[in-house]
Protein backbone atom coordinates (compact mmCIF):
# COMPACT_ATOMS: atom_id res chain seq x y z
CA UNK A 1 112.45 -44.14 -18.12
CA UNK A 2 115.66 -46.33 -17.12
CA UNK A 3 118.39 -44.31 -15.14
CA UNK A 4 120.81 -45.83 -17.84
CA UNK A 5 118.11 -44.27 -20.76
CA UNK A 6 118.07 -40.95 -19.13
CA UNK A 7 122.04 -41.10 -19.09
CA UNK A 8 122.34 -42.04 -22.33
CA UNK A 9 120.23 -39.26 -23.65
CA UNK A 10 121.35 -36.69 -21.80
CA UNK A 11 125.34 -37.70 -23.38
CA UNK A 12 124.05 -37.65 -26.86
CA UNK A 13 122.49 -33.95 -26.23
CA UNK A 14 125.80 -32.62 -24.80
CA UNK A 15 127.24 -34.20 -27.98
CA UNK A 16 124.86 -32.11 -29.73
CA UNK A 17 124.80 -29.03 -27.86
CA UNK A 18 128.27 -28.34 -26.55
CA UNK A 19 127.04 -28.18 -22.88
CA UNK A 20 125.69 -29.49 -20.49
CA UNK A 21 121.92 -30.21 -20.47
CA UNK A 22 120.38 -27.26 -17.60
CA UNK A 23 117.06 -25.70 -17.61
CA UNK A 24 115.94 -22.51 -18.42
CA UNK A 25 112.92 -20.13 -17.59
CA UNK A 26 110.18 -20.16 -19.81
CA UNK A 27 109.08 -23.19 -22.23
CA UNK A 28 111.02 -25.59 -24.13
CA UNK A 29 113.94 -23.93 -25.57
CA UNK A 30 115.71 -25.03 -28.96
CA UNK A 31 119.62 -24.41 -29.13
CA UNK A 32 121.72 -22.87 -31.55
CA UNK A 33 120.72 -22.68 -35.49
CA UNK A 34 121.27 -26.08 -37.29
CA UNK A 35 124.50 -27.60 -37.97
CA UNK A 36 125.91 -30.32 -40.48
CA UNK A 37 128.68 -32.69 -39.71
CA UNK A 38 130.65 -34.61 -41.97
CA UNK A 39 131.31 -38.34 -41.31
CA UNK A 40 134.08 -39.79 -41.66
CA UNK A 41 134.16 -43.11 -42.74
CA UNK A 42 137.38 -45.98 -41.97
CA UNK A 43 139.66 -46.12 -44.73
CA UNK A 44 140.82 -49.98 -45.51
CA UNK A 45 144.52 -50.59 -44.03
CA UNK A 46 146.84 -50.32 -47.54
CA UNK A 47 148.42 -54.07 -46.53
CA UNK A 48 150.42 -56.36 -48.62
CA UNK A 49 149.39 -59.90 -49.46
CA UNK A 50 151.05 -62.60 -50.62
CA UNK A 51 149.34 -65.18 -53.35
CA UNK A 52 149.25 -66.76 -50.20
CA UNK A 53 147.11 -65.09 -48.43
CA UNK A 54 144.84 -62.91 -50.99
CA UNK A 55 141.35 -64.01 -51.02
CA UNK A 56 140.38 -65.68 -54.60
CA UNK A 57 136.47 -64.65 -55.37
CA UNK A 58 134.51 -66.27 -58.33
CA UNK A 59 131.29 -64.56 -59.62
CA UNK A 60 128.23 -65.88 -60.07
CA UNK A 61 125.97 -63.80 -62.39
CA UNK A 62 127.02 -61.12 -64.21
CA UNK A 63 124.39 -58.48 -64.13
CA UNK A 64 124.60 -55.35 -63.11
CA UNK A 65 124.77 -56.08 -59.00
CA UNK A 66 127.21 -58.88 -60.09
CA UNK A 67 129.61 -56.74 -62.19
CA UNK A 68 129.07 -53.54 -59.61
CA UNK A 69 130.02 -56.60 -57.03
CA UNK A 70 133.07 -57.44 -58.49
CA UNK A 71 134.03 -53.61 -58.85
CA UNK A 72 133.46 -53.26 -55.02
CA UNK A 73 135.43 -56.07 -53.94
CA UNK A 74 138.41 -55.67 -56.17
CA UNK A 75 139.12 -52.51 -54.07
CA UNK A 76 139.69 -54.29 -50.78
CA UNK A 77 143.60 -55.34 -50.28
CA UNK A 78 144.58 -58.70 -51.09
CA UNK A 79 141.30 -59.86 -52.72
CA UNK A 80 141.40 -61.66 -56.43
CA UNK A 81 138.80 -62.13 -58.89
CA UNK A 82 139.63 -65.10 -60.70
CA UNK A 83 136.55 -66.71 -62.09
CA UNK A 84 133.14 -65.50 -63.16
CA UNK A 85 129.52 -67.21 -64.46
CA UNK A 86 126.85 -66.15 -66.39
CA UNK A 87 124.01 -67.78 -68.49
CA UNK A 88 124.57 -64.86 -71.60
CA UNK A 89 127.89 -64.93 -73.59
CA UNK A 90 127.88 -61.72 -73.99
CA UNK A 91 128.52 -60.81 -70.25
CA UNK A 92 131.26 -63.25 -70.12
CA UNK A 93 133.04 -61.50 -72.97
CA UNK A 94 132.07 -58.35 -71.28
CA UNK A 95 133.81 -59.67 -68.14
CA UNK A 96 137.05 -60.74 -69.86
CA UNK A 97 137.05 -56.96 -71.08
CA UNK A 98 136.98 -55.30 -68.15
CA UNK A 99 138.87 -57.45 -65.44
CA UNK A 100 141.64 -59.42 -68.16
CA UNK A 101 141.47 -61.87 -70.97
CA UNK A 102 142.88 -64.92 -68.55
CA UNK A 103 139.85 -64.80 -66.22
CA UNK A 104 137.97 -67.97 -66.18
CA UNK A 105 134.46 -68.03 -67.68
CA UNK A 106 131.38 -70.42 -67.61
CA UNK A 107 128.20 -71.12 -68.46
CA UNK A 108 128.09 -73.44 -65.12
CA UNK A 109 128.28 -72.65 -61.71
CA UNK A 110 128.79 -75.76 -60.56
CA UNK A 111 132.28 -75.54 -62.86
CA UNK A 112 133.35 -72.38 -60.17
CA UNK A 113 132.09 -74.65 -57.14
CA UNK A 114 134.34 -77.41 -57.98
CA UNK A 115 137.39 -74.93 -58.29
CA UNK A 116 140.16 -75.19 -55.25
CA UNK A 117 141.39 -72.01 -55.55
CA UNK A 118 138.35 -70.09 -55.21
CA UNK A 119 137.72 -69.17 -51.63
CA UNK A 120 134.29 -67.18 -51.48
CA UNK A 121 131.81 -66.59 -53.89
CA UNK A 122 129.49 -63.72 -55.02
CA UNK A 123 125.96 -64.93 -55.95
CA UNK A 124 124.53 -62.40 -57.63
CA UNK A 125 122.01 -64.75 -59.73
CA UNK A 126 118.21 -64.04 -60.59
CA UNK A 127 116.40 -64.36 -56.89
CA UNK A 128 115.36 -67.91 -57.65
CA UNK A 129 118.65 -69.33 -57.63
CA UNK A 130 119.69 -67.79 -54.49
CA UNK A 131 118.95 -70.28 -52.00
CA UNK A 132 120.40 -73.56 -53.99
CA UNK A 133 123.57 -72.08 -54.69
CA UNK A 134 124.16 -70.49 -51.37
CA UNK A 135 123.75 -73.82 -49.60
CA UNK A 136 125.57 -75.58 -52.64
CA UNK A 137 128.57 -73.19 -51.77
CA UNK A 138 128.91 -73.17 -48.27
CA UNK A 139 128.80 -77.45 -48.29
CA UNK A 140 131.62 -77.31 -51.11
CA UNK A 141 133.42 -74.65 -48.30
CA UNK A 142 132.99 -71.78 -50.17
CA UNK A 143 132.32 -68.44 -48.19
CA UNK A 144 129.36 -66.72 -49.72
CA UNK A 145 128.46 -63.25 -50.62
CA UNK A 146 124.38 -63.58 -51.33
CA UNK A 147 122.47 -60.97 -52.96
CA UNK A 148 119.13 -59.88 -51.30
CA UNK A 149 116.75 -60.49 -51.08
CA UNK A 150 118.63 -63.63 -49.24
CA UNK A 151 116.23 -66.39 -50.97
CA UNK A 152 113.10 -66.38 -53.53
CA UNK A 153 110.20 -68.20 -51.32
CA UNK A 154 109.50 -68.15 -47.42
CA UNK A 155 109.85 -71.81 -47.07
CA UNK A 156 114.00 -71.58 -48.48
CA UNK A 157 115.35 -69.71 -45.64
CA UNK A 158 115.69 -72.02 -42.64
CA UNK A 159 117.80 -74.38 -45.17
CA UNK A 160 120.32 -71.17 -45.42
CA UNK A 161 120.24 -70.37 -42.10
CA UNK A 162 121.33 -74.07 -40.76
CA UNK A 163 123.69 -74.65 -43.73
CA UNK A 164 125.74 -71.21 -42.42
CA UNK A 165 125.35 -72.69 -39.09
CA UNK A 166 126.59 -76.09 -39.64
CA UNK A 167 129.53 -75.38 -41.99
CA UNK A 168 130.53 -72.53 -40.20
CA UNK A 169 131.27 -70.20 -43.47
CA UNK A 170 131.01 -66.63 -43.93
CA UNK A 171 127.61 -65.82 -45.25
CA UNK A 172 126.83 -62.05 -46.03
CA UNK A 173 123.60 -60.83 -47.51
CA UNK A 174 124.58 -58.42 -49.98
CA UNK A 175 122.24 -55.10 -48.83
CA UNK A 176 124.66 -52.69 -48.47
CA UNK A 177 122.83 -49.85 -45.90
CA UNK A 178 123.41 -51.91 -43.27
CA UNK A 179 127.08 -51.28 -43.17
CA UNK A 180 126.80 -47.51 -43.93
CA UNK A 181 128.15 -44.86 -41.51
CA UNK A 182 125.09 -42.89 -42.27
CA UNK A 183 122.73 -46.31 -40.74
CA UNK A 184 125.91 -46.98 -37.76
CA UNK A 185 124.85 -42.76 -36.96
CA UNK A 186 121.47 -43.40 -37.14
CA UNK A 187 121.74 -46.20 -34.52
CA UNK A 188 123.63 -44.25 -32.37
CA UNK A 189 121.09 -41.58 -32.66
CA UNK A 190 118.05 -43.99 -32.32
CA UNK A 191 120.24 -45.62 -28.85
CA UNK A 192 120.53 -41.94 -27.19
CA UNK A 193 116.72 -41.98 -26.90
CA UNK A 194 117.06 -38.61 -27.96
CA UNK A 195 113.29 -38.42 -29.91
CA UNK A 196 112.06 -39.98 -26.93
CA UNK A 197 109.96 -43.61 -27.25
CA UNK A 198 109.87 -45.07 -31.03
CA UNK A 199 106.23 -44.75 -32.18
CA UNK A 200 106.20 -44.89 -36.20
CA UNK A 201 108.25 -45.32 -38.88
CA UNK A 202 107.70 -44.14 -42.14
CA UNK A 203 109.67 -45.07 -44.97
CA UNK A 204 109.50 -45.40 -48.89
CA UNK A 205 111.55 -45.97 -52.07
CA UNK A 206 109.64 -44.60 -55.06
CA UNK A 207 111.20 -44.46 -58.57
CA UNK A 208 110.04 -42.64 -62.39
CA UNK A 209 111.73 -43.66 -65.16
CA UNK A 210 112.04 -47.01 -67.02
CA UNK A 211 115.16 -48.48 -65.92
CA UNK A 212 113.95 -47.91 -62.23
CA UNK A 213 110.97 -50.34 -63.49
CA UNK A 214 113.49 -53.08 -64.41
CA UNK A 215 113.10 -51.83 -68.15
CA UNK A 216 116.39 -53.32 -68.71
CA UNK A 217 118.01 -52.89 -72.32
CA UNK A 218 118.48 -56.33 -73.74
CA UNK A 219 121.13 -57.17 -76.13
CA UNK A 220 120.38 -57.22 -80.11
CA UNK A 221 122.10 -60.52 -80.24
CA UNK A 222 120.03 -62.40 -77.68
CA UNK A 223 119.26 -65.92 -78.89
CA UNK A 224 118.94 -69.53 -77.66
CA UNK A 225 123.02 -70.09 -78.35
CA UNK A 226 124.11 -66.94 -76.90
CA UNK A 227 121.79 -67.83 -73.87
CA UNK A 228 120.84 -70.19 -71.79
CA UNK A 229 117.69 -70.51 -71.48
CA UNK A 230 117.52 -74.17 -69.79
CA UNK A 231 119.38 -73.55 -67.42
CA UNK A 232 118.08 -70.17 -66.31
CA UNK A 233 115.00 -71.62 -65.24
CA UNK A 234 115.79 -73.77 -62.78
CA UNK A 235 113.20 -74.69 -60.60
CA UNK A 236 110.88 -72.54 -62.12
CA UNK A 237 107.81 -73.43 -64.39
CA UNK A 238 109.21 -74.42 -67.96
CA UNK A 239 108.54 -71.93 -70.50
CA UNK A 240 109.69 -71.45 -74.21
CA UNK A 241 112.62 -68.69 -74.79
CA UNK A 242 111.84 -65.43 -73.85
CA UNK A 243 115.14 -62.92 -73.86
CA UNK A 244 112.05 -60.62 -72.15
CA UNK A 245 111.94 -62.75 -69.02
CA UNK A 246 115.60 -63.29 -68.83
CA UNK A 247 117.07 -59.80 -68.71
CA UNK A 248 114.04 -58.40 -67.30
CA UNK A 249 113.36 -61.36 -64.19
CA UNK A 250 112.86 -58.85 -61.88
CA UNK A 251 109.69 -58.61 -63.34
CA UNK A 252 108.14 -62.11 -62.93
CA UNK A 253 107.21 -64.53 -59.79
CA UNK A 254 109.05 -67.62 -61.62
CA UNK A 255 112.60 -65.68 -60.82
CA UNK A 256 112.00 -62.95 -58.94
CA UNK A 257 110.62 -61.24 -56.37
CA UNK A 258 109.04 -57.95 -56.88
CA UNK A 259 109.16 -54.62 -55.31
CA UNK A 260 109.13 -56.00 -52.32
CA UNK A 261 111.70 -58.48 -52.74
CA UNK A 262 113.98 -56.07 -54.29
CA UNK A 263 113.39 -52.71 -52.38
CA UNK A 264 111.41 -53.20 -49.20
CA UNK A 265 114.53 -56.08 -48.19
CA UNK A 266 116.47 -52.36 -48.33
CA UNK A 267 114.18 -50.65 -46.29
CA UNK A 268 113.79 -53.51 -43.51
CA UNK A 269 117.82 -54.11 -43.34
CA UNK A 270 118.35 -50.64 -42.93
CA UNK A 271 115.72 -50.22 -40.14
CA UNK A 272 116.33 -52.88 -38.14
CA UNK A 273 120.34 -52.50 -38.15
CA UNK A 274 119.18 -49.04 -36.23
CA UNK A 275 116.72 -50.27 -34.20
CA UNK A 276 117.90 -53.60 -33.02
CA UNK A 277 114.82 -54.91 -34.41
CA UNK A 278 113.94 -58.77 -35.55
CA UNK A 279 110.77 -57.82 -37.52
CA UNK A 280 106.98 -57.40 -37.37
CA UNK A 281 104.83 -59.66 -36.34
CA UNK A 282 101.89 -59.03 -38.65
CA UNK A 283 101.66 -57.36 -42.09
CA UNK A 284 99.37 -56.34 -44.33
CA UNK A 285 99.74 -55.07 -47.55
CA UNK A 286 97.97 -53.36 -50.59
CA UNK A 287 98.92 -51.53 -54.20
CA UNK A 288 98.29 -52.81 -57.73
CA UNK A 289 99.71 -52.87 -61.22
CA UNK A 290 99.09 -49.23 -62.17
CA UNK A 291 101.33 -48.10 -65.57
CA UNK A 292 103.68 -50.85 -66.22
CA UNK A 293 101.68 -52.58 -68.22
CA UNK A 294 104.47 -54.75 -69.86
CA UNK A 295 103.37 -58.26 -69.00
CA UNK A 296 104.75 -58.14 -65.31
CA UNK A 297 102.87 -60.26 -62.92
CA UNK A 298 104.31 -57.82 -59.85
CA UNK A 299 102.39 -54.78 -59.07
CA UNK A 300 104.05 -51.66 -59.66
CA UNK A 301 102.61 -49.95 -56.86
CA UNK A 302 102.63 -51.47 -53.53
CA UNK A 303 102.35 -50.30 -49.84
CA UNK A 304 103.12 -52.16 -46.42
CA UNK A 305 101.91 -52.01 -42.91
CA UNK A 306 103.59 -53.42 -39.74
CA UNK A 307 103.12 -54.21 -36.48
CA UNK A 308 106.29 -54.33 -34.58
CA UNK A 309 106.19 -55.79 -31.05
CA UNK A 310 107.71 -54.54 -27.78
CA UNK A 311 111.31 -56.18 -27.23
CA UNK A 312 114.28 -55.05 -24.77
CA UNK A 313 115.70 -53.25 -27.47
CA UNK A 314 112.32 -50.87 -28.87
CA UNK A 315 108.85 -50.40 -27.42
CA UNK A 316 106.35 -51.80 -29.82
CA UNK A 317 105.74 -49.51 -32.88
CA UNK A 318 103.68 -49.33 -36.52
CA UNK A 319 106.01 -49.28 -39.90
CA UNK A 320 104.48 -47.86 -42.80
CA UNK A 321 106.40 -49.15 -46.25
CA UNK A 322 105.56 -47.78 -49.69
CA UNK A 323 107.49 -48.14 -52.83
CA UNK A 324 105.86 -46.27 -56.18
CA UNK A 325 107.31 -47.09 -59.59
CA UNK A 326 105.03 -44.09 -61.04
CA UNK A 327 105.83 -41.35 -58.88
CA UNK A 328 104.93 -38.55 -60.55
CA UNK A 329 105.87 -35.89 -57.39
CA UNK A 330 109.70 -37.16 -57.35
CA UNK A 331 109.44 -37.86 -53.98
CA UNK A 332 112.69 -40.61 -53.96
CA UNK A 333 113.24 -42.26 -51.03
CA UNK A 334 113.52 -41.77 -47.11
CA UNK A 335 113.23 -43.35 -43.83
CA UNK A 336 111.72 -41.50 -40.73
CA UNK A 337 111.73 -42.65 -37.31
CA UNK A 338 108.98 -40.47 -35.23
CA UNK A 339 109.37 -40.54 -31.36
CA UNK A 340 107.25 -39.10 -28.57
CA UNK A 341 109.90 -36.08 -28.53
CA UNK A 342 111.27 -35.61 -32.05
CA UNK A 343 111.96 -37.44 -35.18
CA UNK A 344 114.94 -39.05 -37.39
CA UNK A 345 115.34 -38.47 -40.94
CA UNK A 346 117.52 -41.12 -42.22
CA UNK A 347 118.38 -41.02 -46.23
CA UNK A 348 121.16 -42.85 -47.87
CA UNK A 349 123.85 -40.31 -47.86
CA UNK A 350 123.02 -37.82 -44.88
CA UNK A 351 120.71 -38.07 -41.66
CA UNK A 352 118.80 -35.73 -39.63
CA UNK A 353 117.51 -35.36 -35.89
CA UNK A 354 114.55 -32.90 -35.08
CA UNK A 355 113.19 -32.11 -31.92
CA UNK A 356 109.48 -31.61 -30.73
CA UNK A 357 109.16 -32.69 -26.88
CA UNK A 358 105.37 -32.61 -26.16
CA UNK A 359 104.67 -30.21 -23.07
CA UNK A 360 103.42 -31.80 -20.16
CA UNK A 361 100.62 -29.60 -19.38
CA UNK A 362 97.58 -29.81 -21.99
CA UNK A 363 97.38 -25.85 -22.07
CA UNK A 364 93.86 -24.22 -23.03
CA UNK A 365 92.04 -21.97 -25.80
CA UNK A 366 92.67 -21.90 -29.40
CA UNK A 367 90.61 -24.70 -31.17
CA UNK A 368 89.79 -26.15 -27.51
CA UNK A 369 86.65 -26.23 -25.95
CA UNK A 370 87.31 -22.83 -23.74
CA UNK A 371 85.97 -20.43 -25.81
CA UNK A 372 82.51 -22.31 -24.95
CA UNK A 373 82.51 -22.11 -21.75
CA UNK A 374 80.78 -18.78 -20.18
CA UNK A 375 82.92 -15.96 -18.90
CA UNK A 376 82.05 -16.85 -15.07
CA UNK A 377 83.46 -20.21 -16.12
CA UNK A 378 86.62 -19.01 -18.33
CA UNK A 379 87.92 -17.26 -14.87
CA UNK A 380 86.86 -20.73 -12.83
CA UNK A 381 89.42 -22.29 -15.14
CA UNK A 382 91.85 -20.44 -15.36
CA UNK A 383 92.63 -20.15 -12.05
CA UNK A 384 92.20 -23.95 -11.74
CA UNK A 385 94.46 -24.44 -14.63
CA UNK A 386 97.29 -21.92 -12.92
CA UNK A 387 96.78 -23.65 -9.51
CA UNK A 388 97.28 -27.13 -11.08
CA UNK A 389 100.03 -26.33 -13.36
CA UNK A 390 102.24 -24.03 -12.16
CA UNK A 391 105.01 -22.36 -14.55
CA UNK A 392 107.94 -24.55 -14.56
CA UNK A 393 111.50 -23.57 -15.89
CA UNK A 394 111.90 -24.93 -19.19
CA UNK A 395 114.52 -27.50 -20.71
CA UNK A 396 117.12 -27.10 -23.28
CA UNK A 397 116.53 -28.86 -26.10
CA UNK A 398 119.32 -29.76 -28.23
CA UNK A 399 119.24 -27.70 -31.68
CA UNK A 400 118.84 -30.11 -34.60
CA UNK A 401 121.62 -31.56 -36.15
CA UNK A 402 122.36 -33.13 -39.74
CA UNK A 403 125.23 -35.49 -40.30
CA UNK A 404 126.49 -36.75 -43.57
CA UNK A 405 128.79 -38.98 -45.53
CA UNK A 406 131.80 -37.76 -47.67
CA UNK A 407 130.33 -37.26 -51.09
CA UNK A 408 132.89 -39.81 -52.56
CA UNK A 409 131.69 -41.81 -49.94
CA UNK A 410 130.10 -45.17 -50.53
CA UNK A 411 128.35 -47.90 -48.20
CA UNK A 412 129.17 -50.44 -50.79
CA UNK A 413 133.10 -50.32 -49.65
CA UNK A 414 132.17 -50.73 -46.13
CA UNK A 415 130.26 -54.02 -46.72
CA UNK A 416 132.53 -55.83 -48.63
CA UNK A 417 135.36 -54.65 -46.62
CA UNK A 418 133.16 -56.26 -43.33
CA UNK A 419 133.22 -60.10 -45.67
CA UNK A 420 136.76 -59.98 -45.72
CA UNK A 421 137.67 -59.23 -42.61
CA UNK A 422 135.29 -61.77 -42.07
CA UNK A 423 136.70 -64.18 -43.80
CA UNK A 424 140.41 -62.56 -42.45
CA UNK A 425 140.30 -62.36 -38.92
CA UNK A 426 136.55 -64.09 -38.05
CA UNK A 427 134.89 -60.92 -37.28
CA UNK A 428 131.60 -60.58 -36.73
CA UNK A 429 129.23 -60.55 -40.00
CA UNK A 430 127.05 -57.26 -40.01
CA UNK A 431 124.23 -59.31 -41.95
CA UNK A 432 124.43 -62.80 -42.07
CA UNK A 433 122.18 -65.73 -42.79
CA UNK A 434 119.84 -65.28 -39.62
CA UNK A 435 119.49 -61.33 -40.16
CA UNK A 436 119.13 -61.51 -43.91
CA UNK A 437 116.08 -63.65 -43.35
CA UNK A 438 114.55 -61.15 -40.78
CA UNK A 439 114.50 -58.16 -43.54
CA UNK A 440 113.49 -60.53 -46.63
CA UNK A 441 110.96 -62.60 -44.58
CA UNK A 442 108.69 -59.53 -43.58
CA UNK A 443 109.28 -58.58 -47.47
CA UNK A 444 108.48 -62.09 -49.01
CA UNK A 445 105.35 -62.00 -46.64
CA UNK A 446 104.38 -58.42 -48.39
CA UNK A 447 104.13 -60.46 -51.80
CA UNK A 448 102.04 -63.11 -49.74
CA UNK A 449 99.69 -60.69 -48.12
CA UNK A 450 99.16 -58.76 -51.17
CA UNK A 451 98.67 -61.74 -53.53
CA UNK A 452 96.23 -63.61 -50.84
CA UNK A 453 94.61 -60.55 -50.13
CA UNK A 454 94.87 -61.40 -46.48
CA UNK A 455 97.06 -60.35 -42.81
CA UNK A 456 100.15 -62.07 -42.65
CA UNK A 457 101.77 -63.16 -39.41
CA UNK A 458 105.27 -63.85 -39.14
CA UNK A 459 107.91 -64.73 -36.24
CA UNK A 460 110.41 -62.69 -36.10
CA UNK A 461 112.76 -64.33 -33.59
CA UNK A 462 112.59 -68.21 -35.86
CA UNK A 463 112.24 -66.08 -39.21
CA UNK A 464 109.22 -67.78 -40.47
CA UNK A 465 105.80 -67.86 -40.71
CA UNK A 466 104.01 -67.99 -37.47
């Protein structure tokens, strides 16, 4: 281990313990009983702006991420919502209702693009309109707010990626667990080498109930002139009116992109904001289309595995990635990061360190081959063993530690609040075009592997397929 690693890990376990790291006679020895600390996370600055200097936002789809979008950035200082667009009348009505009867409304997006006082967009659109109007945006010098999974097909990213480049706008994929003070604590965590050397990550997402099946209510008054249906799909394969496929898209290749699109694009984001990571460089994946029989063409069960390679930041390491729309045991969700010395349970609203260092000597007896030998032999060894590993004092092991966010408390702040300060003062984007592509790449490639029935290998540093 790097002098600077051994530093850095033995500051995070005074953090942890109170004192200094010593030894102490006999085996490993734990600290004192758990303990839970509250994060705290930055509150936004309560400033004043002008008409001059608020940001004016437009948004594009009004769904549930784009109306829980809207919500989100209407409570960072000095930001306007002034326009919105959706393909169902309804939701513009709905719109007018809750954010004032002056707001502009549309049927065309193109109609908010074109608008000079709107400053930055929020795409919040079926998946495959992601790409086009992200690119369309930034040209017309619009900063962009993109929904993940950042674009619909592997081939659509490097467009993003060199259209953020070249126009220089704010891009921001919209997966909020990357700005969370839970994942910024897990990082720091993860940094302290604390569990040692990464070696697996396990992490899943697993729902059991309709809604979290994209079961989505549709509107009684869903028709060809309250919707529209041309428009909607796009690139896509034409197809006669189906109110199924438009509120339920999530459900279909032609718009959408599955579990993995969806909820993996969650799970990579928030794994590789703690580890530094760019992504695996082979995947394989498996699962099927076990209860929702509804017409889908995504399966409804589907599991991921990873090879991550060795880079400056992590040693090389094996994801495991499940999400199960029929889960039965209620598991919900976590991510665990397993080291040679302990393990990291990150969740959404709280995470946990655990510690298990491995002893250095191999010891004897038990289910071991010792009891075999004769009792001539047994003494042999013994003494061997004693001669060969003498009893050395022990270390203190930091006791294990939970830290959590504020229940109130709510990543979805913290992300929007990093696009306007953005967009502000230039600061650094937390997930732009280039990092949105390294989480929905490996997940795109999921749908690939699974659908081809074959192992997928990606590069992580370009962001496509190798």
């Amino acid at each position: 281990m790097k002098n600077t690693e051994k530093s850095s890990r033995r500051s995070f376990i005074k953090k942890l313990t109170g004192t200094a790291v010593g030894t102490a006679i006999g085996a490993n020895v734990l600290g004192a009983a758990n303990r839970v600390e509250v994060l705290q996370p930055v509150k936004p600055e309560r400033k004043f702006y002008d008409i001059n200097n608020q940001v004016n936002i437009a948004v594009i789809g009004m769904g549930i991420m784009g109306f829980s979008n809207a919500y989100w950035s209407l409570q960072v200082p000095g930001v306007k919502l002034v326009a919105v667009c959706d393909l169902y009348s309804g939701r513009l009505e709905r719109a007018r209702e809750k954010f004032g009867k002056d707001l502009f409304v549309t049927k065309n997006y193109k109609e908010i693009l074109d608008r000079k006082d709107v400053d930055a967009v929020i795409i919040a659109t079926s998946d495959h309109w992601h790409d086009r109007i992200s690119i369309e945006a930034m040209n017309k010098g619009k900063h962009v707010y993109c929904e993940k999974p950042m674009v619909h097909k592997l081939e659509e990213g490097a467009e993003v990626i060199a259209t953020q480049k070249k126009t220089g706008k704010v891009f921001i994929v919209g997966s909020q667990r990357v700005s969370s003070i839970v994942t910024q604590k897990t990082k720091e965590i993860f940094e302290s080498k604390t569990i040692g050397d990464l070696v697996l990550v396990e992490t899943w997402m697993d729902r059991h109930s309709a809604n979290g099946a994209w079961q989505y209510s549709i509107p009684t008054d869903a028709n060809q002139n309250t919707v529209d249906w041309e428009n909607f799909q796009g690139d896509a394969p034409k197809r006669a009116y189906d109110p199924v496929r438009f509120f339920r898209w999530r459900n279909y290749q032609d718009y959408g992109t599955g579990v993995a699109g969806d909820l993996f694009v969650h799970l990579f984001s928030g794994l590789h904001a703690v580890t530094s990571s760019k992504g695996p460089n082979r995947i394989l994946a498996t699962g099927g289309l076990r209860y929702w029989k509804d017409g889908r063409d995504v399966p409804d069960v589907i599991m991921g595995m990873y090879d991550y390679p060795e880079t400056r930041q992590h040693p090389a390491f094996n994801l495991q990635m499940r999400v199960n729309f029929v889960d039965g045991s209620e598991s919900g969700e976590g991510l665990r990061l397993i080291g040679t010395e302990g393990v990291i349970d990150m969740g959404w609203s709280s995470v946990k360190v655990m510690h298990h260092k491995m002893q250095s000597e191999p010891g004897y007896g038990g289910w071991d081959s010792f009891d075999t030998f004769s009792e001539v032999q047994q003494k042999e060894y013994e003494k061997w063993y004693k001669a060969k590993y003498p009893r050395k004092p022990g270390t203190i092991l930091p006791s294990d530690l939970e830290y959590k966010a504020p229940e109130d408390y709510s990543a979805n702040l913290d992300h929007h609040l990093n696009f306007y300060k953005a967009i502000r003062e230039k600061a650094p984007v937390v997930e732009d075009a280039l990092f949105g592509m390294q989480a929905a790449g490996p997940a795109l490639a999921t749908n690939k592997s699974y659908f081809d029935k074959a192992i997928v290998k990606w590069n992580p540093e370009t962001a496509q397929l190798a």
